[in-house]
N, C-alpha and C. Protein backbone atom coordinates (compact mmCIF):
# COMPACT_ATOMS: atom_id res chain seq x y z
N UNK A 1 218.92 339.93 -30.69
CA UNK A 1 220.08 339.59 -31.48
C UNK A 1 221.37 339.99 -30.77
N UNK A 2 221.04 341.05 -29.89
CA UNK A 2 222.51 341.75 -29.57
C UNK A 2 222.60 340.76 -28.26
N UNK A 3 221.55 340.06 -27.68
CA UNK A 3 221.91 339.42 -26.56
C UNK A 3 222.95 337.85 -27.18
N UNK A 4 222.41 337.25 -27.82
CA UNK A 4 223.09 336.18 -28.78
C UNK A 4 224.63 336.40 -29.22
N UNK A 5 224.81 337.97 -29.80
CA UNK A 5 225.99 338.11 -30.45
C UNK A 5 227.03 338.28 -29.25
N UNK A 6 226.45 338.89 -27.89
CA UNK A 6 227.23 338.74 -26.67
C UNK A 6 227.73 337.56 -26.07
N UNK A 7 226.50 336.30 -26.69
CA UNK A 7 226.82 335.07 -25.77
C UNK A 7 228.09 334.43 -26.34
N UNK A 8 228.09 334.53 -27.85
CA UNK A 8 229.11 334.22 -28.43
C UNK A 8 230.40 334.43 -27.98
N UNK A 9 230.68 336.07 -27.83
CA UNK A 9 231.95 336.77 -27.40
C UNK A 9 232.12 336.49 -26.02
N UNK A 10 230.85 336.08 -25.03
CA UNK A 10 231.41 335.43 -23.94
C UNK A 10 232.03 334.36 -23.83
N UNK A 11 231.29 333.62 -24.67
CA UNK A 11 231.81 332.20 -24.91
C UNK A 11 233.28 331.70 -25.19
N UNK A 12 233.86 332.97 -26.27
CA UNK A 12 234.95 332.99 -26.68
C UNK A 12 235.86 333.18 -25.55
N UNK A 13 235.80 334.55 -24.81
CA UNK A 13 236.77 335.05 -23.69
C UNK A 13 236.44 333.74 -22.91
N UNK A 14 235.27 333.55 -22.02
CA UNK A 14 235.42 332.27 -21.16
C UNK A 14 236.53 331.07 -21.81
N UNK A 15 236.86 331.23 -22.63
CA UNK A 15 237.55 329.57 -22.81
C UNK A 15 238.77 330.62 -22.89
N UNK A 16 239.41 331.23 -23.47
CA UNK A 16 240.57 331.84 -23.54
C UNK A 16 241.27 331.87 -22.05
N UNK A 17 240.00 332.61 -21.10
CA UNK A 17 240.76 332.57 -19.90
C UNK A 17 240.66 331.46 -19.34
N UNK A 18 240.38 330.39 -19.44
CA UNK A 18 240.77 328.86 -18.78
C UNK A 18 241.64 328.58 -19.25
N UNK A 19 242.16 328.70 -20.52
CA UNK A 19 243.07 328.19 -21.72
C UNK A 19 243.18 326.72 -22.21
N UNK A 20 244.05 326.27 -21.51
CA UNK A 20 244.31 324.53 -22.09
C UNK A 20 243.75 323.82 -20.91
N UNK A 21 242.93 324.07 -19.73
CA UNK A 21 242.53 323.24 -19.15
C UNK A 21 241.31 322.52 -19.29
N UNK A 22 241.46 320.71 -18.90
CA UNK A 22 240.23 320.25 -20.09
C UNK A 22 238.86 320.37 -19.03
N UNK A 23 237.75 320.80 -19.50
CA UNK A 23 236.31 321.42 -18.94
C UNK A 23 236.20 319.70 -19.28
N UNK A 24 234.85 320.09 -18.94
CA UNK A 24 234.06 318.47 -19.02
C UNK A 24 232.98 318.66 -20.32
N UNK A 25 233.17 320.38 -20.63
CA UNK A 25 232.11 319.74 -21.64
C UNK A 25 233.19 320.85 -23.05
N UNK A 26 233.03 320.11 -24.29
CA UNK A 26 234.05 320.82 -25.11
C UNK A 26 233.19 321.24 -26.37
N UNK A 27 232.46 322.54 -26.98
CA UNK A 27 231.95 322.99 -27.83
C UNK A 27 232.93 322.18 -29.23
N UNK A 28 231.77 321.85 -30.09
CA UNK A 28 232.71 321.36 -31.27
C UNK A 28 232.85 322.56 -32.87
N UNK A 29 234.06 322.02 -33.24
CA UNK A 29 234.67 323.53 -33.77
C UNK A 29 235.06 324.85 -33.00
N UNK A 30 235.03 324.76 -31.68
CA UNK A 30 235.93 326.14 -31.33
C UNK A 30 236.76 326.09 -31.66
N UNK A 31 237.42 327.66 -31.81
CA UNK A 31 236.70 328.52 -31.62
C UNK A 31 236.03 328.89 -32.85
N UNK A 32 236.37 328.23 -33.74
CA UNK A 32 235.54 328.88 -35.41
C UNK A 32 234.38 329.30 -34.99
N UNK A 33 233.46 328.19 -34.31
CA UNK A 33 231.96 328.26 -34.52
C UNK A 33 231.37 329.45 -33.48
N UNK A 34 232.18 329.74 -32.73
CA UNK A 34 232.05 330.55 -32.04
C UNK A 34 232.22 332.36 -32.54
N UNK A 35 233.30 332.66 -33.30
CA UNK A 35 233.34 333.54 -34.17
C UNK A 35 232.54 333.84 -35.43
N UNK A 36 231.91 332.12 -36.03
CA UNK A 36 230.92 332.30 -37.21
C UNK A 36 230.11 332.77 -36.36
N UNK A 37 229.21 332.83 -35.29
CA UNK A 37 228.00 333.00 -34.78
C UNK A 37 228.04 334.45 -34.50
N UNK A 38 229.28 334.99 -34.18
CA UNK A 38 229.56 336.67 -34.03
C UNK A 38 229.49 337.18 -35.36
N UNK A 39 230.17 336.77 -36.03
CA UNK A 39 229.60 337.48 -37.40
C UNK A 39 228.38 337.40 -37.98
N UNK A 40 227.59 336.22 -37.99
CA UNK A 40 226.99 335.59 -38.78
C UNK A 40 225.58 337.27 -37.78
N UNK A 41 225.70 336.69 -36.32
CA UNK A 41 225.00 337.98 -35.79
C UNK A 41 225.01 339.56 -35.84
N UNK A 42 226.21 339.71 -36.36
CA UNK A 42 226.72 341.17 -36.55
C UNK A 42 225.95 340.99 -37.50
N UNK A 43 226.31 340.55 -38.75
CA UNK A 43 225.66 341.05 -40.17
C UNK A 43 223.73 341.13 -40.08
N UNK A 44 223.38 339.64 -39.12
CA UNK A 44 222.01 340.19 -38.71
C UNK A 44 221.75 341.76 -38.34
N UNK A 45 222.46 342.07 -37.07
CA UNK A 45 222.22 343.30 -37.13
C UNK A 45 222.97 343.96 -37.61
N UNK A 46 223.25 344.48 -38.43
CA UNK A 46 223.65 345.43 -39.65
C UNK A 46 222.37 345.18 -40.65
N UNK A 47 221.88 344.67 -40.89
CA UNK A 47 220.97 344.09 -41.95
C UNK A 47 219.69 345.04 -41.27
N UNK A 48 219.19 344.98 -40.44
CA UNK A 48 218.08 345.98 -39.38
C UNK A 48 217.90 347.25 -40.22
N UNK A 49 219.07 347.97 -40.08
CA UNK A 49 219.41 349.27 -41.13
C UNK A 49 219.36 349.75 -42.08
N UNK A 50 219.12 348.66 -43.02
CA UNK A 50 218.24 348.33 -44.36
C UNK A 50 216.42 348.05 -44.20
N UNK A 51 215.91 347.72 -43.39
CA UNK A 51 214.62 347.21 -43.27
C UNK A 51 214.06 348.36 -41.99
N UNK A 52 212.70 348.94 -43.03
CA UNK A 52 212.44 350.16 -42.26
C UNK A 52 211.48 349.27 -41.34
N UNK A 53 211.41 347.84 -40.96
CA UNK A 53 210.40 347.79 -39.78
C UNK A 53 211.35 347.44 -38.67
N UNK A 54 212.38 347.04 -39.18
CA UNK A 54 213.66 346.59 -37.76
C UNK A 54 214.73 347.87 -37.56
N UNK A 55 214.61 349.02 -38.22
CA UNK A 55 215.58 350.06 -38.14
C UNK A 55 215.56 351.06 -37.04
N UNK A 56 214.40 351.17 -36.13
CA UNK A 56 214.14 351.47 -34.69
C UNK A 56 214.82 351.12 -33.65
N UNK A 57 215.09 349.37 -33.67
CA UNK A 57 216.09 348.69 -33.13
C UNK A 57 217.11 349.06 -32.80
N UNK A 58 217.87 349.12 -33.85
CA UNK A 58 219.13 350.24 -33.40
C UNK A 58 219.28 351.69 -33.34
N UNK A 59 218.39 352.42 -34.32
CA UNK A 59 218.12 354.05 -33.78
C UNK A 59 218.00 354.16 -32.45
N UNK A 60 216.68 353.42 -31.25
CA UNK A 60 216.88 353.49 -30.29
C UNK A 60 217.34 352.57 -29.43
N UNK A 61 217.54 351.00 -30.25
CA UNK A 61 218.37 350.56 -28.85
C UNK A 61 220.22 350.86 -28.83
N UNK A 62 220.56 351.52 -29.65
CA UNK A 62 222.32 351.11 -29.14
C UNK A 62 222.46 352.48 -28.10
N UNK A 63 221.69 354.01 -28.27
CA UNK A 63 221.56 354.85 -27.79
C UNK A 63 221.42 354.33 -25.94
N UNK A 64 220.42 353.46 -26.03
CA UNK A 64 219.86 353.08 -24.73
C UNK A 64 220.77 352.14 -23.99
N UNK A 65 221.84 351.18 -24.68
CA UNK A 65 222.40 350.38 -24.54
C UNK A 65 223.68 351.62 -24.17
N UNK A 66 224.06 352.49 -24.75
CA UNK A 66 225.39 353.06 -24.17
C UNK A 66 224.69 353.85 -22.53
N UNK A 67 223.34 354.53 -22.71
CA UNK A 67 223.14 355.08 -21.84
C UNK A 67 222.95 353.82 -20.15
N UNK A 68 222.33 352.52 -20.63
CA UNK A 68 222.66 351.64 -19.36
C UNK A 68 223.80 351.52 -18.95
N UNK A 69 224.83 351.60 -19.81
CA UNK A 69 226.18 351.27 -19.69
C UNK A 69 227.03 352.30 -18.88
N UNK A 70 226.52 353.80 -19.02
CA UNK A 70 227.13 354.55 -18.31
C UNK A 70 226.61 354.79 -16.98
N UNK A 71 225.27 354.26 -16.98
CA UNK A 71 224.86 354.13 -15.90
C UNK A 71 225.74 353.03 -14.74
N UNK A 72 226.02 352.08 -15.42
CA UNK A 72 226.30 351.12 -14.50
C UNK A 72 227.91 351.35 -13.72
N UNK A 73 228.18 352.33 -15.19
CA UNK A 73 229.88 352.50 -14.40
C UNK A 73 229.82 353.34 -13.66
N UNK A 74 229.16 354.02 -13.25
CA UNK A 74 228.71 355.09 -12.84
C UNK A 74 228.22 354.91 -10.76
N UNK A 75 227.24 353.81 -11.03
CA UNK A 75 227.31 353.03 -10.71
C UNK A 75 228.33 352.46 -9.62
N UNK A 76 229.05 351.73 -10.52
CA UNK A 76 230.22 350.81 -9.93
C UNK A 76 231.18 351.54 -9.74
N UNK A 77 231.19 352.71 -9.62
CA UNK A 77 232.50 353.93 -9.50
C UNK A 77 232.01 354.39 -8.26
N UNK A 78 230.74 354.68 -7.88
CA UNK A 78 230.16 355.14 -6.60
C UNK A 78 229.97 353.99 -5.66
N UNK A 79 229.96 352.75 -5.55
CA UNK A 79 230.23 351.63 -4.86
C UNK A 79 231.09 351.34 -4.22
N UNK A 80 232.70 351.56 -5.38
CA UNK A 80 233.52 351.19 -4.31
C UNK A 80 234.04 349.89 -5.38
N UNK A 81 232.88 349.38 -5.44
CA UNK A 81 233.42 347.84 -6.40
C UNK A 81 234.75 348.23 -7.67
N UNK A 82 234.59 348.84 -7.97
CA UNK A 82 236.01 349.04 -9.04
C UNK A 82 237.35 348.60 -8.59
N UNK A 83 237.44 349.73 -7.62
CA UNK A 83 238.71 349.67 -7.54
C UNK A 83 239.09 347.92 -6.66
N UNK A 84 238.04 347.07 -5.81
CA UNK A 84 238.44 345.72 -5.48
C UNK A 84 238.30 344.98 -6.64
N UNK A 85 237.75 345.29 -7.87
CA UNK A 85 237.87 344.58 -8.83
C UNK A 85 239.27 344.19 -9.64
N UNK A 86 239.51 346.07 -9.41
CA UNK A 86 241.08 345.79 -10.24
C UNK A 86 242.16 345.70 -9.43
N UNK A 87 241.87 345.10 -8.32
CA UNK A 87 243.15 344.20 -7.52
C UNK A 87 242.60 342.36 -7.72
N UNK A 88 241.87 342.35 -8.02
CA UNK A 88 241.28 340.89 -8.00
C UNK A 88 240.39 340.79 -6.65
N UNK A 89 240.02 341.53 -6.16
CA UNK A 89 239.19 340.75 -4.65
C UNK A 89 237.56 341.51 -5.14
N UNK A 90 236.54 340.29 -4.52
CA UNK A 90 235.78 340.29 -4.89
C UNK A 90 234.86 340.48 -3.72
């Protein structure tokens, strides 16, 4: 679920940062449908938290999900890649 509720919020930023330029392919109802699908997924998971067979899910995955996360900056801080990131060079 949490991979879905990401695709959404990618979905969203990807078009923001193109802005008005026309793609070849155009989602219908953006960005609404794109924000219903973030909520509509949030409340999925929020709902987990109520149901003792999906409530593991987030006990141990958001724990695991911050701990990849610090890994990676961690990571990308010992690389080197950061700091060419935040000049723009890749």
């Amino acid at each position: 679920m949490f991979t879905w509720l990401m695709v959404f919020v990618t979905h969203l930023f990807f078009r923001r940062h193109w802005g008005r330029r026309r793609l070849d392919f155009r989602m219908w109802g953006f960005p609404f449908t794109s924000i219903l699908g973030i909520v509509l997924m949030s409340a999925a998971l929020l709902t987990t938290l109520f149901t003792s067979a999906f409530r593991p899910t987030l006990i141990y995955g958001v724990p695991f999900l911050v701990l990849l996360s610090i890994g990676y900056f961690l990571a990308l801080r010992r690389s080197g890649a950061a700091r060419n990131a935040a000049v723009g060079e890749f």
